[in-house]
PDB file of N, CA and C in Angstrom:
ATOM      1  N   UNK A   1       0.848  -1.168   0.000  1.00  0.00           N
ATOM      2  CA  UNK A   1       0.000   0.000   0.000  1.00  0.00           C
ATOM      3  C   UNK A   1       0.896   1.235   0.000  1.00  0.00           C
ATOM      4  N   UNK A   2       0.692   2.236  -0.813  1.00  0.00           N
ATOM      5  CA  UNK A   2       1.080   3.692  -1.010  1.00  0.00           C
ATOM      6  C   UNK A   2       0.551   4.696  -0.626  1.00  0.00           C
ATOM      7  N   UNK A   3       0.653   5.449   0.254  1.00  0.00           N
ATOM      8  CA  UNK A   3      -0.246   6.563   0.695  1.00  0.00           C
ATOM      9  C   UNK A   3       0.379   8.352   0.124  1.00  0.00           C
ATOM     10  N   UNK A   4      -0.394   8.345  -0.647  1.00  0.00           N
ATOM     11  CA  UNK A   4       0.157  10.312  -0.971  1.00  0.00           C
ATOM     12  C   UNK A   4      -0.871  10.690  -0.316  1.00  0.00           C
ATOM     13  N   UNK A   5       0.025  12.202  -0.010  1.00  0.00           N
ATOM     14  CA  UNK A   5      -0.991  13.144   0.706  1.00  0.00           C
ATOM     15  C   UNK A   5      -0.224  14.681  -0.319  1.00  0.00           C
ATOM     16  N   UNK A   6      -1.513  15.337  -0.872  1.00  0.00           N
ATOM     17  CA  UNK A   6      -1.072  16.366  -1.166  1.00  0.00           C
ATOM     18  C   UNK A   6      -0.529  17.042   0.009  1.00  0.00           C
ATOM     19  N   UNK A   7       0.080  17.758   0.222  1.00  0.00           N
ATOM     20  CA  UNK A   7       0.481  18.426   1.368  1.00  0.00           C
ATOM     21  C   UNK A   7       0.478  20.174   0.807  1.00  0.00           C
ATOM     22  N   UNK A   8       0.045  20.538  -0.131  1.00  0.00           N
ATOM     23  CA  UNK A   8      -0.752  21.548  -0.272  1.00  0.00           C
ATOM     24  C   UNK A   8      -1.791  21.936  -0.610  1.00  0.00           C
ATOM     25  N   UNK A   9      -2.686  20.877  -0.053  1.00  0.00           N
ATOM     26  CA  UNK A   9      -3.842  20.569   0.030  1.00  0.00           C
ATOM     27  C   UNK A   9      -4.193  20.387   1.564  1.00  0.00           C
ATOM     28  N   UNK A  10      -3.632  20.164   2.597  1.00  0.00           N
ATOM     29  CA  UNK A  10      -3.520  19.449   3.626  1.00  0.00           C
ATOM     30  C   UNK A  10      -3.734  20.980   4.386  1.00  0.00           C
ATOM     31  N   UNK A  11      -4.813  20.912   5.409  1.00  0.00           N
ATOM     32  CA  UNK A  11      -4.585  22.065   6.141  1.00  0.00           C
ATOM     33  C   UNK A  11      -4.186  22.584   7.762  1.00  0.00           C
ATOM     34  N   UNK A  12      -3.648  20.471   7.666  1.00  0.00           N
ATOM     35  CA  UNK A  12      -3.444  20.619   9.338  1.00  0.00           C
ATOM     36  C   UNK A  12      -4.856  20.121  10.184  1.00  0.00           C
ATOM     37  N   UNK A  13      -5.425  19.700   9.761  1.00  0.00           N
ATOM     38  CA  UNK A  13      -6.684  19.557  10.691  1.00  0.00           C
ATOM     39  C   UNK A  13      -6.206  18.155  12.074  1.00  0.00           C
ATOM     40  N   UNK A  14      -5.041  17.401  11.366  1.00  0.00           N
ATOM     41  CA  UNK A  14      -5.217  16.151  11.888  1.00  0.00           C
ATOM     42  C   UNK A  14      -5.806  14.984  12.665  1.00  0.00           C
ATOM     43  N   UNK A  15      -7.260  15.047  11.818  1.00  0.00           N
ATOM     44  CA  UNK A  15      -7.862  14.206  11.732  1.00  0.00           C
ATOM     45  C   UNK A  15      -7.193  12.706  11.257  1.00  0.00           C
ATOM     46  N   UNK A  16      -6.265  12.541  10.550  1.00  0.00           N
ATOM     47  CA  UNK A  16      -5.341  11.266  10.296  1.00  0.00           C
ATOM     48  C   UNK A  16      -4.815  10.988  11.530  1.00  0.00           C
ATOM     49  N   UNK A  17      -4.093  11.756  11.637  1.00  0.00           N
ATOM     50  CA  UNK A  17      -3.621  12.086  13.051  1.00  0.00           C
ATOM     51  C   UNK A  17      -4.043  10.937  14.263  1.00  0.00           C
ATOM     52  N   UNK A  18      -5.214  11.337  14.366  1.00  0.00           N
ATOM     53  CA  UNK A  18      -6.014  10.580  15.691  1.00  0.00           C
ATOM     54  C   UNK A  18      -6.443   9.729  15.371  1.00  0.00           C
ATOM     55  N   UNK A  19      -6.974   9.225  13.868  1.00  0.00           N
ATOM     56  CA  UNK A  19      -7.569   8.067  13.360  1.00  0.00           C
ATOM     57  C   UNK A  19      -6.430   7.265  12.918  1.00  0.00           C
ATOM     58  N   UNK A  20      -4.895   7.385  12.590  1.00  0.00           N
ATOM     59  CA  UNK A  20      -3.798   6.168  12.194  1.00  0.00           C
ATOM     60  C   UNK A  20      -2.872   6.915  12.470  1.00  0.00           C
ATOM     61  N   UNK A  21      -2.383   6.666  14.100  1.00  0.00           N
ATOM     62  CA  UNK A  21      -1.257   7.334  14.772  1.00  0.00           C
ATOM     63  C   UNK A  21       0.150   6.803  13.891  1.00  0.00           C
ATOM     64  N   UNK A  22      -0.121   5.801  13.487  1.00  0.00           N
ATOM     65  CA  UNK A  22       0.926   4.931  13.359  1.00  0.00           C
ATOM     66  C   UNK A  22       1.173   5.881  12.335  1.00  0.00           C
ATOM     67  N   UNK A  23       0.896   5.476  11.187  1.00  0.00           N
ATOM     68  CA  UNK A  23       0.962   6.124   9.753  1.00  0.00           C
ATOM     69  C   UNK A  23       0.950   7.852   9.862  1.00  0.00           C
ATOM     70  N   UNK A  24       0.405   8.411  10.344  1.00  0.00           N
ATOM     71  CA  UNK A  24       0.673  10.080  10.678  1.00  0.00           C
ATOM     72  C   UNK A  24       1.014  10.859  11.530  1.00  0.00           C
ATOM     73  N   UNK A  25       1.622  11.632  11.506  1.00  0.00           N
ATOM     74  CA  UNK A  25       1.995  12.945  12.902  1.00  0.00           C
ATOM     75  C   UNK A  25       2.010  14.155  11.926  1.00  0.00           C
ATOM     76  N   UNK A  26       2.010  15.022  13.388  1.00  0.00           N
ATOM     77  CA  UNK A  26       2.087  15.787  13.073  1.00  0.00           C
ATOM     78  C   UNK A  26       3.441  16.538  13.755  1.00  0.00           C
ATOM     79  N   UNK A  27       4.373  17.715  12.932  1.00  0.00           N
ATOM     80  CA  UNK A  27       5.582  18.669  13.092  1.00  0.00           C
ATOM     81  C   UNK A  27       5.574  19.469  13.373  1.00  0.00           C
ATOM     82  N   UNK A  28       5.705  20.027  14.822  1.00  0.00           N
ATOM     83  CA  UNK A  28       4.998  21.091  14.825  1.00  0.00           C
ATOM     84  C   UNK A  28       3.644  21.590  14.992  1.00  0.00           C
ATOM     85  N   UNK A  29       3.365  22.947  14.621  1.00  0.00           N
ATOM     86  CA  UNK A  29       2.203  22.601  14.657  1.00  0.00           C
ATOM     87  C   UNK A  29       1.033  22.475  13.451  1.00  0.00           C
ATOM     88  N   UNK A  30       1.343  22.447  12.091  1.00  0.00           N
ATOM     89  CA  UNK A  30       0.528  22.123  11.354  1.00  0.00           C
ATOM     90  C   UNK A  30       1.296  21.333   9.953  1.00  0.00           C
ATOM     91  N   UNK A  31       2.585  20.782  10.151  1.00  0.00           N
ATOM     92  CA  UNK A  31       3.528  20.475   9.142  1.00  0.00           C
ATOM     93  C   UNK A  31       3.119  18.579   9.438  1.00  0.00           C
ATOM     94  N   UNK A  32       2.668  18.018   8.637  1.00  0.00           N
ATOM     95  CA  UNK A  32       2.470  16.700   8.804  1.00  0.00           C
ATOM     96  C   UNK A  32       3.863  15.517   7.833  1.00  0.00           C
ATOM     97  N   UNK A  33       4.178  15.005   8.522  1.00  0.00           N
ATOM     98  CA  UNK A  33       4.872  13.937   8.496  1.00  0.00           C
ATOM     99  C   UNK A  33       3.979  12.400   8.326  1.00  0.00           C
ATOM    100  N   UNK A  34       4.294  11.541   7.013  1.00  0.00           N
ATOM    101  CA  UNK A  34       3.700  10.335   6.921  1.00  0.00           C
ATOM    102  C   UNK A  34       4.249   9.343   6.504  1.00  0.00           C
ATOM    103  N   UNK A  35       4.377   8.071   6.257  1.00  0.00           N
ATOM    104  CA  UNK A  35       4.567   7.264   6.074  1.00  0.00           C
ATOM    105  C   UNK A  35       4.154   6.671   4.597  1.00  0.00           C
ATOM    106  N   UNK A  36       4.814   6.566   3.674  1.00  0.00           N
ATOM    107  CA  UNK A  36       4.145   6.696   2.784  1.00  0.00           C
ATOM    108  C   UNK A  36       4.221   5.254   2.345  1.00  0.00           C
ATOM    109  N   UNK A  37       4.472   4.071   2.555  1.00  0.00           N
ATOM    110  CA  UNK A  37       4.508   2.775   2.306  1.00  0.00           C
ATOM    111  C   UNK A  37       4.077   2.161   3.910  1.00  0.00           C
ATOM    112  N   UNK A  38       2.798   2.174   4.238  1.00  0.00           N
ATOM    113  CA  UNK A  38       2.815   1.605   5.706  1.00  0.00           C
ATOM    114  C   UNK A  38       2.304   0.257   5.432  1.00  0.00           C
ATOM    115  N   UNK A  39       2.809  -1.074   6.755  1.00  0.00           N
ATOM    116  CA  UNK A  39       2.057  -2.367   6.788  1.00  0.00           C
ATOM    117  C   UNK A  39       0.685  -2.350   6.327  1.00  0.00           C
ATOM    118  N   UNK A  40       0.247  -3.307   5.684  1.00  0.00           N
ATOM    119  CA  UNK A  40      -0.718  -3.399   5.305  1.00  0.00           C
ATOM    120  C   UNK A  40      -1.834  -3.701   6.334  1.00  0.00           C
ATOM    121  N   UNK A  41      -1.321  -4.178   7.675  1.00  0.00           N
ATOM    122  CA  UNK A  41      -1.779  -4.238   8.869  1.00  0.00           C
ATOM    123  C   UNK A  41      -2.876  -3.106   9.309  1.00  0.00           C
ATOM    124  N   UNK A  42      -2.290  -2.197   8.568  1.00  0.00           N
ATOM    125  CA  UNK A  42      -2.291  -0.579   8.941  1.00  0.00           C
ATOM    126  C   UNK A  42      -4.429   0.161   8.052  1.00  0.00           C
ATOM    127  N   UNK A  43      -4.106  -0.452   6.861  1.00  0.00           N
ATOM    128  CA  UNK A  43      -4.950  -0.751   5.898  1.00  0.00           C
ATOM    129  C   UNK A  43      -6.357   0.107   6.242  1.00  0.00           C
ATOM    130  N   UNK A  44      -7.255  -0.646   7.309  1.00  0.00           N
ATOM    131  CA  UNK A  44      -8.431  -0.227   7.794  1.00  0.00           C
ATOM    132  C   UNK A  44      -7.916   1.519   8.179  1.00  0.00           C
ATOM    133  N   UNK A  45      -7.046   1.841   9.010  1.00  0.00           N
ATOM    134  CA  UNK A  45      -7.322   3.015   9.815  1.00  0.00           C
ATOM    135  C   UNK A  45      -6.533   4.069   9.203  1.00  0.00           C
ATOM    136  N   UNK A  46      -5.871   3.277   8.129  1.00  0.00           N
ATOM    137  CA  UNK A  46      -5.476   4.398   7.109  1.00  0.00           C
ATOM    138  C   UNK A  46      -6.979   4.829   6.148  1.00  0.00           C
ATOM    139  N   UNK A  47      -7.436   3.811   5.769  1.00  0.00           N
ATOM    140  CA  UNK A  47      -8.795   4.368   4.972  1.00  0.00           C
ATOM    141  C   UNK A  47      -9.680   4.923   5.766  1.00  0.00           C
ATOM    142  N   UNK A  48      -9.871   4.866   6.967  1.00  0.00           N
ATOM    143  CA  UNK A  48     -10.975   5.823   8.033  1.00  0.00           C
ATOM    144  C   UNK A  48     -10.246   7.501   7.933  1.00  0.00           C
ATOM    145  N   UNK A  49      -8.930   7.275   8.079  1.00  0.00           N
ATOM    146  CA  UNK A  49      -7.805   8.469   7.310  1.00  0.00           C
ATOM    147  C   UNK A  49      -8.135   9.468   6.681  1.00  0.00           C
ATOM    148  N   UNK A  50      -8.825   9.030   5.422  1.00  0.00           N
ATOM    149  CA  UNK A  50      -8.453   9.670   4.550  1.00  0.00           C
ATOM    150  C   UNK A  50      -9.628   9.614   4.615  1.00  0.00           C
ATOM    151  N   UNK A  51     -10.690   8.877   4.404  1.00  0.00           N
ATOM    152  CA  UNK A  51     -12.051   9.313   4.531  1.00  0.00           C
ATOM    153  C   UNK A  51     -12.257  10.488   5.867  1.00  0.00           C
ATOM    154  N   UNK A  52     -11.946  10.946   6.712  1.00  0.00           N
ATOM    155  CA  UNK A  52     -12.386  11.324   7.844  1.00  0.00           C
ATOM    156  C   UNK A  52     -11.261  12.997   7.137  1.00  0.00           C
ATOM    157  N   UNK A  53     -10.689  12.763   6.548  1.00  0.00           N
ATOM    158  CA  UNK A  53      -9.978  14.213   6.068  1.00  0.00           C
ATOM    159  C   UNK A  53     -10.915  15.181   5.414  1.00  0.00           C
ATOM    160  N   UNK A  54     -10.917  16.344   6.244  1.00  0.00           N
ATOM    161  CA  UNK A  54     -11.898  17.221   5.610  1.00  0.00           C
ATOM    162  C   UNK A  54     -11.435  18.099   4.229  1.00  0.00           C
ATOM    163  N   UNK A  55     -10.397  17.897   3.445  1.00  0.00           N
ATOM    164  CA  UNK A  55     -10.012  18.620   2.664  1.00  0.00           C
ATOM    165  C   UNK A  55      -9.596  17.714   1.425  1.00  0.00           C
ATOM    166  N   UNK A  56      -9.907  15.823   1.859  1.00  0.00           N
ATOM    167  CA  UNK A  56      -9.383  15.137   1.119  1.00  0.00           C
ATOM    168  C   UNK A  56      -8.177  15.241   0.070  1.00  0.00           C
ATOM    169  N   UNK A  57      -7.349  15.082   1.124  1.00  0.00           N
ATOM    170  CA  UNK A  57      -5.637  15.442   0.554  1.00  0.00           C
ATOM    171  C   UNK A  57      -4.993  14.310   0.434  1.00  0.00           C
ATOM    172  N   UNK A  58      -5.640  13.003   1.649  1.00  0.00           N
ATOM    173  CA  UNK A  58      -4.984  11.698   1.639  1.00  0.00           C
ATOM    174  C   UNK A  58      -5.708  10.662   0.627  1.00  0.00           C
ATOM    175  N   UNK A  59      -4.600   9.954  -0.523  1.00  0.00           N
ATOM    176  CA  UNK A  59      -4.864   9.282  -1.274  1.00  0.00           C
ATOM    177  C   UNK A  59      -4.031   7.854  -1.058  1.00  0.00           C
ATOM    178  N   UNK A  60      -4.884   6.819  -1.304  1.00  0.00           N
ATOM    179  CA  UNK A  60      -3.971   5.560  -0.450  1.00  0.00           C
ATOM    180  C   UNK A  60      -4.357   4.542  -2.672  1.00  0.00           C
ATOM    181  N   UNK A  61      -2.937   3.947  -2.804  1.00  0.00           N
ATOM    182  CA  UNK A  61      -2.741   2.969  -3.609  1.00  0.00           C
ATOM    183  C   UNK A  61      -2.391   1.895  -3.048  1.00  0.00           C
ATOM    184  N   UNK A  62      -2.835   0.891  -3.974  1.00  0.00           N
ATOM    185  CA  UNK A  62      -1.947  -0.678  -3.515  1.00  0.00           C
ATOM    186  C   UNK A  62      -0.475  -0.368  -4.210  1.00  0.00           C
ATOM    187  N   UNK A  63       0.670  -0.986  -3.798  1.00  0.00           N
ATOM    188  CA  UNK A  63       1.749  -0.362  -3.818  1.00  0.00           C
ATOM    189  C   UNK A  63       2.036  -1.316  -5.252  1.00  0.00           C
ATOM    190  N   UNK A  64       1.180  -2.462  -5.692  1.00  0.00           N
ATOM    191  CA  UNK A  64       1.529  -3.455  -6.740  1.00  0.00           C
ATOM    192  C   UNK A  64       1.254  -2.786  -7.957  1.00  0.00           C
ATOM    193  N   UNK A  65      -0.077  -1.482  -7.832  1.00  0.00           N
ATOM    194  CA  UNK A  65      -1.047  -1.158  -9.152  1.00  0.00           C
ATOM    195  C   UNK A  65       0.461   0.167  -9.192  1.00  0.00           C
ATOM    196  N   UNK A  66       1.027   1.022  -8.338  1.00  0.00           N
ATOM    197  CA  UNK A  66       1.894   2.019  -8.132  1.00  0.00           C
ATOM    198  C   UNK A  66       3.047   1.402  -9.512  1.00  0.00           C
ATOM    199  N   UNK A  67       3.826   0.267  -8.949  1.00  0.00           N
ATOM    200  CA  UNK A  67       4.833  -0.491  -9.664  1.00  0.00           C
ATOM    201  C   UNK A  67       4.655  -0.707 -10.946  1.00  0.00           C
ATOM    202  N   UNK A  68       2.757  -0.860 -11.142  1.00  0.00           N
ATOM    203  CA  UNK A  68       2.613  -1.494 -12.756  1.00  0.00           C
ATOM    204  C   UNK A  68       2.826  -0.416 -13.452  1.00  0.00           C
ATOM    205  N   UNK A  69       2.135   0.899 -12.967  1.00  0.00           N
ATOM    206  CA  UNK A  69       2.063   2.282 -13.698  1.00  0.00           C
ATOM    207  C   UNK A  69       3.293   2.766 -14.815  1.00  0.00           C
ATOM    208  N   UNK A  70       4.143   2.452 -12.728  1.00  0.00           N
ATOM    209  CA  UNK A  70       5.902   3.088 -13.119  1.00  0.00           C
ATOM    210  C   UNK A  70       6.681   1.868 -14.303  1.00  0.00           C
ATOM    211  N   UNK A  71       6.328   0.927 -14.286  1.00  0.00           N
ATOM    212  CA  UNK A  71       7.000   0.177 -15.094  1.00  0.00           C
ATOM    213  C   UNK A  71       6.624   0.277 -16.730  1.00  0.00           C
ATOM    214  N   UNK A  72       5.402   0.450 -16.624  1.00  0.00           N
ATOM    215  CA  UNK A  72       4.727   0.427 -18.040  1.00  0.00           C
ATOM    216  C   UNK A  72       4.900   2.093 -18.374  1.00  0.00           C
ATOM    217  N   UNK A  73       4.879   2.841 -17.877  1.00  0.00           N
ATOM    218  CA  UNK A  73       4.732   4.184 -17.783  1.00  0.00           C
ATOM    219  C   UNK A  73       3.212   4.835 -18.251  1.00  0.00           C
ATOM    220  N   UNK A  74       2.274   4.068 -17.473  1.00  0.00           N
ATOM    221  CA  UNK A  74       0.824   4.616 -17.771  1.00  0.00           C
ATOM    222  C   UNK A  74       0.864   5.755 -16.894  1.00  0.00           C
ATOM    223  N   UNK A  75      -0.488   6.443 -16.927  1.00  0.00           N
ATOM    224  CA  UNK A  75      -0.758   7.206 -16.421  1.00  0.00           C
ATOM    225  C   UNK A  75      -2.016   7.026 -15.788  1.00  0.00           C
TER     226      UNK A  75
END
């Protein structure tokens, strides 16, 4: 799994934050730090994540469909 987060899109709310400690923090006080390949373990509370983001900035891939893209060079 792949997780982007626009991060100028992102306005600090950290709502990720409290919903997948693991996978997000926050720097400070509105500079977010993530994990951008987390266990798949992780999976459920990364998607409550990004659903629960009020500005929808967090975008989660399977990290296999990421590889096919870059290899083939789709878009």
């Amino acid at each position: 799994m792949r997780i982007v987060v626009d991060l100028v899109r992102c306005q600090g709310y950290a709502q990720c934050c409290f919903l997948a400690p693991q996978a997000f923090k926050l720097a400070g006080e509105e500079a977010l730090v993530y994990h951008p390949n987390p266990d798949d373990g992780q999976r459920q509370q990364i998607l409550r994540a990004a659903a629960a983001c009020p500005v929808q900035a967090i975008r989660m891939d399977r990290l296999e469909d990421a590889e096919l893209v870059y290899e083939t060079g789709s878009v």
